[in-house]
N, C-alpha and C. Protein backbone atom coordinates (compact mmCIF):
# COMPACT_ATOMS: atom_id res chain seq x y z
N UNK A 1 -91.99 38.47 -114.88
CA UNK A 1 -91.89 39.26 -113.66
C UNK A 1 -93.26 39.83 -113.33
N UNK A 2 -93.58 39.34 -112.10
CA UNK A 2 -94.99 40.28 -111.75
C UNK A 2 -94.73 41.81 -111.77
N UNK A 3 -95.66 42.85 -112.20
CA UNK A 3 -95.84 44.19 -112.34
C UNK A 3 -96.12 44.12 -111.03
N UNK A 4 -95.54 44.96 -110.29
CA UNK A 4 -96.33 45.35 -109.01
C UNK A 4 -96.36 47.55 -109.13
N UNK A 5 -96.12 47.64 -110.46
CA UNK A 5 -96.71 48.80 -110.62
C UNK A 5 -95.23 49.78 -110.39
N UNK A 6 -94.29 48.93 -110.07
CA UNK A 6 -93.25 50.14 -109.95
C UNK A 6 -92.56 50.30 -110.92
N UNK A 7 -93.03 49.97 -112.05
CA UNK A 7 -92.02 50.02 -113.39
C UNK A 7 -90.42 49.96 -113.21
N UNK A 8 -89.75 49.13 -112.42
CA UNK A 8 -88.13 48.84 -111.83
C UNK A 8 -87.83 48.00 -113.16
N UNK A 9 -86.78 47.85 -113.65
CA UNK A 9 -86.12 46.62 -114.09
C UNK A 9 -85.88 45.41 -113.10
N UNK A 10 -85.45 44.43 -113.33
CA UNK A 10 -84.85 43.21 -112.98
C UNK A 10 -84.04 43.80 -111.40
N UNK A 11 -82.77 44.50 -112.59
CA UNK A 11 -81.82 45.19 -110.93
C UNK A 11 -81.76 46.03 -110.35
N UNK A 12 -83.42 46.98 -110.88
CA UNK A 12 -83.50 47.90 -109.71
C UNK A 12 -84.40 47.23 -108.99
N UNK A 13 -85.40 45.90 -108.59
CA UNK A 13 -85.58 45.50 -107.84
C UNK A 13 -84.60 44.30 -107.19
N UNK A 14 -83.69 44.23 -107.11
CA UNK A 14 -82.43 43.63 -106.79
C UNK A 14 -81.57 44.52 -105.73
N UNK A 15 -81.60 45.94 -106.26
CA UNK A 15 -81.01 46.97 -105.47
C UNK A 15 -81.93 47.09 -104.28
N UNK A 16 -83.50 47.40 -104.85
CA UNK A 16 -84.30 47.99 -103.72
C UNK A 16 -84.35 46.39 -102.45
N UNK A 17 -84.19 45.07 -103.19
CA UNK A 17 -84.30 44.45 -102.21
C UNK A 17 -83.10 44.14 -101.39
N UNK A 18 -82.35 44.39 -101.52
CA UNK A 18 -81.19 44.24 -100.96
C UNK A 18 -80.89 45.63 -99.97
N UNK A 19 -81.47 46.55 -100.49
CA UNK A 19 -81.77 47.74 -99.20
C UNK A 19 -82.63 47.47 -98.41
N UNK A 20 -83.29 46.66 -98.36
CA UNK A 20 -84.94 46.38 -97.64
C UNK A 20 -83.76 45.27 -96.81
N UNK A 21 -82.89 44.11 -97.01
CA UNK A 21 -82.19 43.34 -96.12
C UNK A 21 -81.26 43.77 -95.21
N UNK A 22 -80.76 45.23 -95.87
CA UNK A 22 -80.22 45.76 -95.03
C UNK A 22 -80.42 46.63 -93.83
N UNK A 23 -81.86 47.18 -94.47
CA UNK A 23 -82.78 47.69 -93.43
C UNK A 23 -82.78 46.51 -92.14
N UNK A 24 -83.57 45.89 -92.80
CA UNK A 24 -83.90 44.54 -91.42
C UNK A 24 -82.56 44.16 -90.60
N UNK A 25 -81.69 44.01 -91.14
CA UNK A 25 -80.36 43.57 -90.38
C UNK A 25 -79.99 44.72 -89.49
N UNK A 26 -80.03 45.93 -89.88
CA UNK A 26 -79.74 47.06 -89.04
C UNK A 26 -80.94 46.93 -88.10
N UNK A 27 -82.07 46.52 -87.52
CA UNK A 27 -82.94 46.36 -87.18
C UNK A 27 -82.48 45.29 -86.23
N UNK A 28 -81.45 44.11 -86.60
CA UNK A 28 -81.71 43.01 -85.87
C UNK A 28 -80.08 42.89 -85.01
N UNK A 29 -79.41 44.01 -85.26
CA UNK A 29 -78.29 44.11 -85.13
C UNK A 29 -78.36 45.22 -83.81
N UNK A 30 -79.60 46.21 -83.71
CA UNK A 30 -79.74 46.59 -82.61
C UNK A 30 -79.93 45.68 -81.49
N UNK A 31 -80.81 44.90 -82.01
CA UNK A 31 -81.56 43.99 -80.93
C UNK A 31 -80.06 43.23 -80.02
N UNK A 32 -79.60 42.68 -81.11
CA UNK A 32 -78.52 41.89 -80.38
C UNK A 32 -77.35 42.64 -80.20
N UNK A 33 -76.99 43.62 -80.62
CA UNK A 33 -76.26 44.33 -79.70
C UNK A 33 -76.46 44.82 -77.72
N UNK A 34 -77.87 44.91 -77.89
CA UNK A 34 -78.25 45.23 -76.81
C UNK A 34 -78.14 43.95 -75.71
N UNK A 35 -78.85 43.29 -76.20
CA UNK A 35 -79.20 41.73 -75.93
C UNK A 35 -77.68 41.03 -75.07
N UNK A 36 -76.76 41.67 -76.03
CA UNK A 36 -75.29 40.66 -76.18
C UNK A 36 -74.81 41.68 -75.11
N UNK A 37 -74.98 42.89 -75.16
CA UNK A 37 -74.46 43.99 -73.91
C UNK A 37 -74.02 43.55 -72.57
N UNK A 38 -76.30 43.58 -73.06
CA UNK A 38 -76.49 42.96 -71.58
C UNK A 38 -76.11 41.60 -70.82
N UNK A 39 -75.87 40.97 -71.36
CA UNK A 39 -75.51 39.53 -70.86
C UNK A 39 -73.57 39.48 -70.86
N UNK A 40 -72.84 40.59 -71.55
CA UNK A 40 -71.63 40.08 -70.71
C UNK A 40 -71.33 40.95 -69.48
N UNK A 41 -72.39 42.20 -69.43
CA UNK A 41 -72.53 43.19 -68.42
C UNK A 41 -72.89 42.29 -66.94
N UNK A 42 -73.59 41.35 -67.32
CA UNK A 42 -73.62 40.35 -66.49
C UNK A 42 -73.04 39.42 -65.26
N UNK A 43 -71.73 39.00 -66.39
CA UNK A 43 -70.57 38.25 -65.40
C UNK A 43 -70.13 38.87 -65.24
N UNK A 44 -70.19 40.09 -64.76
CA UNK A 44 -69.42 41.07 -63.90
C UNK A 44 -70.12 41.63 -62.52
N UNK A 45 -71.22 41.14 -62.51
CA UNK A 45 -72.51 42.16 -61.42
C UNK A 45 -72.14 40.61 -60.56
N UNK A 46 -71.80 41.71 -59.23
CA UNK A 46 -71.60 40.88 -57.87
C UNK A 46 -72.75 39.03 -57.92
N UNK A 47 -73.97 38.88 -58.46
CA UNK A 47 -74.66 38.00 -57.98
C UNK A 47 -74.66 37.23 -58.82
N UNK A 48 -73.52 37.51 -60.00
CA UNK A 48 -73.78 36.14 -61.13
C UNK A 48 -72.99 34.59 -60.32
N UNK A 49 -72.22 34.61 -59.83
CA UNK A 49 -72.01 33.22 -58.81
C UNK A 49 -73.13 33.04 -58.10
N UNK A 50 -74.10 33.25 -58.22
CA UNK A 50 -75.49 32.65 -57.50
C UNK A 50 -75.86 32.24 -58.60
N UNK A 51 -75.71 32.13 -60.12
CA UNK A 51 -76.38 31.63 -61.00
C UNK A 51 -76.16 30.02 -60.90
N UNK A 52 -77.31 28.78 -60.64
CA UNK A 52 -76.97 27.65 -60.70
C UNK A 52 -76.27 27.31 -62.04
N UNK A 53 -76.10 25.74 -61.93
CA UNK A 53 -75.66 25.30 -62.66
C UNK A 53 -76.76 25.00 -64.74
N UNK A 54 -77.80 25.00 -64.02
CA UNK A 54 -78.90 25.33 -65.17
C UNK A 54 -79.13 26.74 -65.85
N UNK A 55 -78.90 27.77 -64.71
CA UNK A 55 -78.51 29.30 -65.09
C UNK A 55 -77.72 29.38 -66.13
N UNK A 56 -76.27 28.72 -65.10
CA UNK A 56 -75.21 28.82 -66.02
C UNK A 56 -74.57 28.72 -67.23
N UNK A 57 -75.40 27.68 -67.80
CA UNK A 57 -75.71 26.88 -69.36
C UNK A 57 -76.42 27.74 -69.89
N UNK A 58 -77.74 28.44 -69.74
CA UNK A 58 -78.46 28.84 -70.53
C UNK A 58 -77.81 30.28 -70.94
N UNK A 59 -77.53 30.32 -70.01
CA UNK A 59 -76.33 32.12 -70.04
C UNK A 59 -75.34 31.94 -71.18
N UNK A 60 -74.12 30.91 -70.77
CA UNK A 60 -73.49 30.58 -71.72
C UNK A 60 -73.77 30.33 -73.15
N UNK A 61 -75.13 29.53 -73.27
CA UNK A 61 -76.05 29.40 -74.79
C UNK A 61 -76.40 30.87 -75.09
N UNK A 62 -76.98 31.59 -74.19
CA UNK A 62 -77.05 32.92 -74.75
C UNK A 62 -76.03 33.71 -75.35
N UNK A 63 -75.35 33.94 -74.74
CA UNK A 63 -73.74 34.75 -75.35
C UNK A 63 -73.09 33.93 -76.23
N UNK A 64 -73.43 32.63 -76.83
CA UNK A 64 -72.99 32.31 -77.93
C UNK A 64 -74.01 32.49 -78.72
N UNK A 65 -75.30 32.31 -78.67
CA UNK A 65 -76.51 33.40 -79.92
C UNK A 65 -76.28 34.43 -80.09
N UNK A 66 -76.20 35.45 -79.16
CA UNK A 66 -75.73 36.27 -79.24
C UNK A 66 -73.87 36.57 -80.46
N UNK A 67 -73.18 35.89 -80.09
CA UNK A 67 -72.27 35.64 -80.81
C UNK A 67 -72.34 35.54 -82.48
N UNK A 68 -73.39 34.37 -82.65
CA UNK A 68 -73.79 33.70 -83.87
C UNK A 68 -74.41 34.68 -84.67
N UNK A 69 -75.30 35.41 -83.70
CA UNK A 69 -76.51 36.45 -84.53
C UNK A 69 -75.39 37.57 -85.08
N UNK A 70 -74.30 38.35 -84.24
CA UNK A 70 -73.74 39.04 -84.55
C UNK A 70 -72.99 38.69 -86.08
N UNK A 71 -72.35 37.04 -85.69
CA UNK A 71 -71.38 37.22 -87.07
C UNK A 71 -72.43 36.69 -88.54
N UNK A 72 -73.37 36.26 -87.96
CA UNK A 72 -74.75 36.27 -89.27
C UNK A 72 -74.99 37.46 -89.80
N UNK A 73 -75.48 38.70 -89.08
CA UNK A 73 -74.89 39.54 -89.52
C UNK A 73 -73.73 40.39 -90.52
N UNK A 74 -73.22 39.75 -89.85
CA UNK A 74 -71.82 40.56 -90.12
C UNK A 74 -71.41 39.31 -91.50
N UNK A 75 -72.09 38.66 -92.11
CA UNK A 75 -71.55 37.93 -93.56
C UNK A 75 -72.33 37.91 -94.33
N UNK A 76 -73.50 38.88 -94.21
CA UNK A 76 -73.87 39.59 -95.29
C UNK A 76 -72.56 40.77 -95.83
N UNK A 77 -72.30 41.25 -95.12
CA UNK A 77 -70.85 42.14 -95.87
C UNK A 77 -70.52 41.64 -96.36
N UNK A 78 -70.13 40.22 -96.09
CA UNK A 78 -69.22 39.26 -96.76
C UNK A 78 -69.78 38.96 -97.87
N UNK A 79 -70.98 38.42 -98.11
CA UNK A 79 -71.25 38.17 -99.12
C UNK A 79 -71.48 39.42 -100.55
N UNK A 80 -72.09 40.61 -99.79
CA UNK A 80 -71.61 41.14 -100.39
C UNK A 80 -70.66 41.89 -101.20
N UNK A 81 -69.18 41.31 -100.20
CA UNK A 81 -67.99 41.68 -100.80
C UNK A 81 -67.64 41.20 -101.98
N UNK A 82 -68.34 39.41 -101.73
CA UNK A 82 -67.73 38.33 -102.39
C UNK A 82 -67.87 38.51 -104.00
N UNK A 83 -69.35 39.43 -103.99
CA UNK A 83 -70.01 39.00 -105.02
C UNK A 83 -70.31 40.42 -105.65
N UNK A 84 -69.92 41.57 -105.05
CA UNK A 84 -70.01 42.58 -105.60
C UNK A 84 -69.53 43.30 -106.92
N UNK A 85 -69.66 43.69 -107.38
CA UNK A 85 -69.22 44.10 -108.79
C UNK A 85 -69.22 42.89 -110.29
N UNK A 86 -69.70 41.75 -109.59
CA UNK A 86 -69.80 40.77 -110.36
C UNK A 86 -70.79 40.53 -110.99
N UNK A 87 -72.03 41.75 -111.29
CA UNK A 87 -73.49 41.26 -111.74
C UNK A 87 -74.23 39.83 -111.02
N UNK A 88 -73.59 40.19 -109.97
CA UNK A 88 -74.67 38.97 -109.09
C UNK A 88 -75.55 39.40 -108.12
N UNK A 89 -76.02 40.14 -107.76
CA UNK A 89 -76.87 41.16 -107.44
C UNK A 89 -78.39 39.96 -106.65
N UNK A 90 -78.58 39.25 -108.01
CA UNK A 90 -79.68 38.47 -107.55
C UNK A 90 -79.24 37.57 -106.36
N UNK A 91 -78.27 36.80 -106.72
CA UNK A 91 -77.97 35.71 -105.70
C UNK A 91 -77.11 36.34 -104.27
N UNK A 92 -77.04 37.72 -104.40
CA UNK A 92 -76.32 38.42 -103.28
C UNK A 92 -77.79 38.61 -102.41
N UNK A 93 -78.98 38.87 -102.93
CA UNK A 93 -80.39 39.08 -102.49
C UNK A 93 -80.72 37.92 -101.95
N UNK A 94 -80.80 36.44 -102.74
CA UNK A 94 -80.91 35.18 -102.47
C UNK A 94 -80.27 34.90 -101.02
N UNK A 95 -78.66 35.07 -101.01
CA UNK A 95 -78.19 34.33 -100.05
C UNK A 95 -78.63 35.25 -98.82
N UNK A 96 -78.28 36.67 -99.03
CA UNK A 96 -78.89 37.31 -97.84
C UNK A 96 -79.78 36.94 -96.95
N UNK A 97 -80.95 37.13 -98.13
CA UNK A 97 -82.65 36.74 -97.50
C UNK A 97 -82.06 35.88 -96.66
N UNK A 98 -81.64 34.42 -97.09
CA UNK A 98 -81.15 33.13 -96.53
C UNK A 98 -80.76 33.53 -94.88
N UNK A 99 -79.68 34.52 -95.29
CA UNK A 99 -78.82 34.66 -93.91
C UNK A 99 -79.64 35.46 -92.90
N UNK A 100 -80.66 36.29 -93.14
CA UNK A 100 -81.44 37.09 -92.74
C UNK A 100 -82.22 36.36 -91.46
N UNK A 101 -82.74 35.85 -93.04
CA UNK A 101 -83.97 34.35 -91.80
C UNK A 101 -83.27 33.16 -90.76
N UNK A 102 -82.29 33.17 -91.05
CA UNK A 102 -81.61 32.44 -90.09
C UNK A 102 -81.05 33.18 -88.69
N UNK A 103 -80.35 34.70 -88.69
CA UNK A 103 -80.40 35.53 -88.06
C UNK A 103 -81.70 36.08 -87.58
N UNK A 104 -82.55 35.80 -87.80
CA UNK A 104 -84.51 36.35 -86.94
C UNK A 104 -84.28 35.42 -86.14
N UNK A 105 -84.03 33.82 -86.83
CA UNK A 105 -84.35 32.29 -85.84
C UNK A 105 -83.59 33.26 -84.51
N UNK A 106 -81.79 33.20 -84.93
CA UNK A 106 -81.06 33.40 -83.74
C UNK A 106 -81.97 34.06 -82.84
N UNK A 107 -82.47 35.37 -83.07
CA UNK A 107 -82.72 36.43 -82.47
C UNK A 107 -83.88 36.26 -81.99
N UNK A 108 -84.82 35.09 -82.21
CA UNK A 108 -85.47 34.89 -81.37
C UNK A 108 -85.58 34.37 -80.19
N UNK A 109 -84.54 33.55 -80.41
CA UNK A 109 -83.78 32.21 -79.74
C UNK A 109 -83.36 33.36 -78.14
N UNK A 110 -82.64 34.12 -78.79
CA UNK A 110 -81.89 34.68 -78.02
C UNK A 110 -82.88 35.71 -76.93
N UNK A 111 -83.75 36.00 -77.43
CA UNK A 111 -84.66 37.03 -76.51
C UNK A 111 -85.44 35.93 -75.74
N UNK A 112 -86.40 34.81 -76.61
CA UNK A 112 -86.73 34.28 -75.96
C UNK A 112 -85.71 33.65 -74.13
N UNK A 113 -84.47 33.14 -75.18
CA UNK A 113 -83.74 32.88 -73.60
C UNK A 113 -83.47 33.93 -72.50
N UNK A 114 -83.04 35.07 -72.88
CA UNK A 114 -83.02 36.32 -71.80
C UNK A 114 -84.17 35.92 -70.82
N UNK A 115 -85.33 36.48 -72.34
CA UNK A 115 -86.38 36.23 -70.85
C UNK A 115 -86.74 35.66 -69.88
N UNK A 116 -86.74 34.23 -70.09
CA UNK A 116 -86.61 33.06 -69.29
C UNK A 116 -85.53 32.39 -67.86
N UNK A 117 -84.31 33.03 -68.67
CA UNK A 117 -83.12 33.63 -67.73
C UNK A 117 -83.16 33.98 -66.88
N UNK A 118 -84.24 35.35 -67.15
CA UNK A 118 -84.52 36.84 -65.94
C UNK A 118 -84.84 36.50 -65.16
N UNK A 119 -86.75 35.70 -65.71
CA UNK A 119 -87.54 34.78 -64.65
C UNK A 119 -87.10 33.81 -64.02
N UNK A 120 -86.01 33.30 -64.45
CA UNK A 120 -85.50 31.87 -63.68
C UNK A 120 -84.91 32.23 -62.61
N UNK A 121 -84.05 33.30 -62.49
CA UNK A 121 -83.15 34.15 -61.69
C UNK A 121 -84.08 34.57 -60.69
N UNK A 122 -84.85 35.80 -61.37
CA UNK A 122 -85.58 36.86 -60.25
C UNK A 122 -86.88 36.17 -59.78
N UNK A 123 -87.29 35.18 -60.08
CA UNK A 123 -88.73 34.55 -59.86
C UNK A 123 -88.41 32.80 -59.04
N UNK A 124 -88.17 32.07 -60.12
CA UNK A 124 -88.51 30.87 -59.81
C UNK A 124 -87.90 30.03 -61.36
N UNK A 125 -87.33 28.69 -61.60
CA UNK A 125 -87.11 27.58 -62.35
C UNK A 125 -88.67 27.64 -63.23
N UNK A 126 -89.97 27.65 -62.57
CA UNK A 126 -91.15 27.37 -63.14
C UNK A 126 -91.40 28.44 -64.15
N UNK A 127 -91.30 29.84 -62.98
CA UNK A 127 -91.22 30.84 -64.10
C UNK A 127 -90.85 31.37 -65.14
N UNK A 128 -89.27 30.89 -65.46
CA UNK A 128 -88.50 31.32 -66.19
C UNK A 128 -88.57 29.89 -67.36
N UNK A 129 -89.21 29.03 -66.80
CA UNK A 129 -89.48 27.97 -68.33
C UNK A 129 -91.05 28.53 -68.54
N UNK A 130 -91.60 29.07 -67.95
CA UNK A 130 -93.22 29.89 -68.57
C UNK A 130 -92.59 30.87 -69.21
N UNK A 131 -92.04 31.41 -68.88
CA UNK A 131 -91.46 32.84 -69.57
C UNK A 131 -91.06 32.53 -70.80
N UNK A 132 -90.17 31.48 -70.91
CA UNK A 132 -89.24 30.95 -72.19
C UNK A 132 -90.48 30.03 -73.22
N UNK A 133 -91.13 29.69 -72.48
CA UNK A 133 -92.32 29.09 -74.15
C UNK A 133 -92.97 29.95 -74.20
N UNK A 134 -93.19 31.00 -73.01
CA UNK A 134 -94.85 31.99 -73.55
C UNK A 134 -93.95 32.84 -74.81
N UNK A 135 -92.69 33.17 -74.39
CA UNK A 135 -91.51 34.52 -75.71
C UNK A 135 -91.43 33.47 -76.87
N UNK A 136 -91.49 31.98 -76.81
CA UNK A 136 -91.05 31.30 -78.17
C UNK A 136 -92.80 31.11 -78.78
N UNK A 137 -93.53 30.74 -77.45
CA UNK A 137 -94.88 30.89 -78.60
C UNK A 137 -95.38 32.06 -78.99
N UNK A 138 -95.09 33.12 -78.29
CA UNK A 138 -95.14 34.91 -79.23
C UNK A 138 -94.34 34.89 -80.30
N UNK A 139 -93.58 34.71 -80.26
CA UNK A 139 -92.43 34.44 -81.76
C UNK A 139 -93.14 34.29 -82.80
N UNK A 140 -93.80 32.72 -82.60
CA UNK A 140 -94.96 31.76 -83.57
C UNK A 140 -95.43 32.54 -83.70
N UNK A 141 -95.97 33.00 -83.45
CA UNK A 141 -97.95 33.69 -83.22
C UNK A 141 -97.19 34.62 -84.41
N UNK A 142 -96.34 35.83 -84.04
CA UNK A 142 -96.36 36.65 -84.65
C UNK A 142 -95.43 36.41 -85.95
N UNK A 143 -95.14 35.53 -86.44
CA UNK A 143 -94.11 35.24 -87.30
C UNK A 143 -95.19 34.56 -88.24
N UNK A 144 -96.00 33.44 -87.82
CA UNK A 144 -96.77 32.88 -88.76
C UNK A 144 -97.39 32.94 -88.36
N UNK A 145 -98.90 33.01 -87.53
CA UNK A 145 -100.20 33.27 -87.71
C UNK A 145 -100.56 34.49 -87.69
N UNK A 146 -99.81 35.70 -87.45
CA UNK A 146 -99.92 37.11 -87.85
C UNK A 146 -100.25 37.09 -89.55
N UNK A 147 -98.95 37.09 -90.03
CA UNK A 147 -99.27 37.57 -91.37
C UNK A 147 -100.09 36.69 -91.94
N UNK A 148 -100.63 35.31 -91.44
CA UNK A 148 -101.38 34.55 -92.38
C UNK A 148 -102.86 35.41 -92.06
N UNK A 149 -103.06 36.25 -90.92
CA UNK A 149 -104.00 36.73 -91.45
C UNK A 149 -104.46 37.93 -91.26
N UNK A 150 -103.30 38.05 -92.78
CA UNK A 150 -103.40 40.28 -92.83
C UNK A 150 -104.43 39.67 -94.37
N UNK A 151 -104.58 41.09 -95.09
CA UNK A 151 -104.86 40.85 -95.85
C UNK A 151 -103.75 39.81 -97.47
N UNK A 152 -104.71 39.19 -97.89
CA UNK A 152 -104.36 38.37 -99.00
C UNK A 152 -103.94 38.84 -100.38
N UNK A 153 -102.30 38.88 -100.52
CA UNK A 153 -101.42 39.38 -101.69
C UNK A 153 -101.00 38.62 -102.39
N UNK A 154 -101.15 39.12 -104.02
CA UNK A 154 -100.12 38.42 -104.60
C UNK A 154 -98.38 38.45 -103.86
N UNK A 155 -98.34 37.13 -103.90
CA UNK A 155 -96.71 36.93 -103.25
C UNK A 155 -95.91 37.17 -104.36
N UNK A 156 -94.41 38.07 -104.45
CA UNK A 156 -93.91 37.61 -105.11
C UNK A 156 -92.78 36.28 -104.93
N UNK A 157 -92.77 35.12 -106.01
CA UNK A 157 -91.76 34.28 -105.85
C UNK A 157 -90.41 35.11 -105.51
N UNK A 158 -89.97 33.65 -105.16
CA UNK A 158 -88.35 33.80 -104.38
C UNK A 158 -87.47 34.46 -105.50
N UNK A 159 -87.54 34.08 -106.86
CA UNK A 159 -86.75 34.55 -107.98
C UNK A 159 -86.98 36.09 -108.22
N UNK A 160 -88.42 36.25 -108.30
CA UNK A 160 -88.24 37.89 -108.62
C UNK A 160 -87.80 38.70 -107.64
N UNK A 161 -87.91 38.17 -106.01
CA UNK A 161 -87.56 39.13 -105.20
C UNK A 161 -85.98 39.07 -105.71
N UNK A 162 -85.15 38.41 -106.05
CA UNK A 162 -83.59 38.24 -106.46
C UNK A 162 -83.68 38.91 -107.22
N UNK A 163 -84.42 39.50 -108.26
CA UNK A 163 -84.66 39.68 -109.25
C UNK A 163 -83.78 39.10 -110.58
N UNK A 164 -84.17 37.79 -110.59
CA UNK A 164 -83.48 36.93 -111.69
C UNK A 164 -84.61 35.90 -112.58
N UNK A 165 -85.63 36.20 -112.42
CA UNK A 165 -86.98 35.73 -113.03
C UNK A 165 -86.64 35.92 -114.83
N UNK A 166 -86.33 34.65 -115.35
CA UNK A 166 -86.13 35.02 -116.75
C UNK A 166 -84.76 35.45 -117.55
N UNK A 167 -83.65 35.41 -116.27
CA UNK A 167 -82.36 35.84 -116.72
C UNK A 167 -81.75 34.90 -116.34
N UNK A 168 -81.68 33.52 -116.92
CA UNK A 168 -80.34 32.44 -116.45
C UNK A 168 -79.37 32.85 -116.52
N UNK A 169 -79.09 33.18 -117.23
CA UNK A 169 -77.54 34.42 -117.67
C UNK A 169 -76.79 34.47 -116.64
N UNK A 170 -78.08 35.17 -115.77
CA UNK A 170 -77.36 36.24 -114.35
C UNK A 170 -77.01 34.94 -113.34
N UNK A 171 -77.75 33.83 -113.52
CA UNK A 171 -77.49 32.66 -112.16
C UNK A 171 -76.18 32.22 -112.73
């Protein structure tokens, strides 16, 4: 196990990371709450029958990301139900992370489309596909060429963040 100086065991960095996933999910659970609000607040406002038929699809794709991100979310509980009290702690961290990063994809997916939406609506077809790669290439930018260049850390591997580095036992 790398020392990173906090003198934890195995499953108190298991605990602390699994509060750190839950942090982020409460984080990403605002987003798409809001996100998901706004878009069924939507088919209700007098001018959504002006949405074309290209509108109409991307809307519909939205409120099912929206959908997806929510119940991604919502099976981390699950997994943590599944697996709770069972000394699995690590692979409850494992699958999380898993479900986590797949819930960011959604949630990017999903803002990026709003935006594009908005512009397609209130602007122009041109605008609202500028809108929709400039929000998916901000995504990039800040997802991977941000942190590639913060400063340079030891990473910890995927196992110790589970904290199961050295305990087959626990897998």
């Amino acid at each position: 196990m790398l020392d990173d100086g906090r003198g934890e065991s195995a499953n108190e960095r298991a605990d602390r990371n699994w509060n750190e996933i839950l942090q982020e999910v409460r984080v990403t659970q605002t987003c798409t709450q809001i996100l998901g609000g706004f878009l069924l607040a939507v088919a209700f406002q007098p001018r959504f029958t002006e949405l074309d038929d290209i509108q109409l699809v991307l809307y519909l794709t939205l409120v099912s990301l929206a959908g997806a991100s929510t119940l991604l979310g919502l099976s981390l509980v699950v997994v943590h139900r599944r697996f709770f009290g069972k000394r699995q702690k690590g692979r409850i961290v494992r699958v999380g992370n898993g479900l986590l990063m797949a819930n960011l994809v959604v949630v990017a997916l999903l803002i990026a489309g709003v935006t594009g939406l908005i512009f397609d609506f209130a602007v122009s077809r041109g605008a609202g596909l500028t809108a929709l790669a400039a929000a998916l290439l901000l995504s990039i930018v800040l997802w991977i060429f941000v942190p590639m260049g913060g400063v340079e850390e030891e990473a910890e591997p995927a196992d110790e963040i589970a904290g199961e580095r050295g305990s087959a036992g626990a897998r």
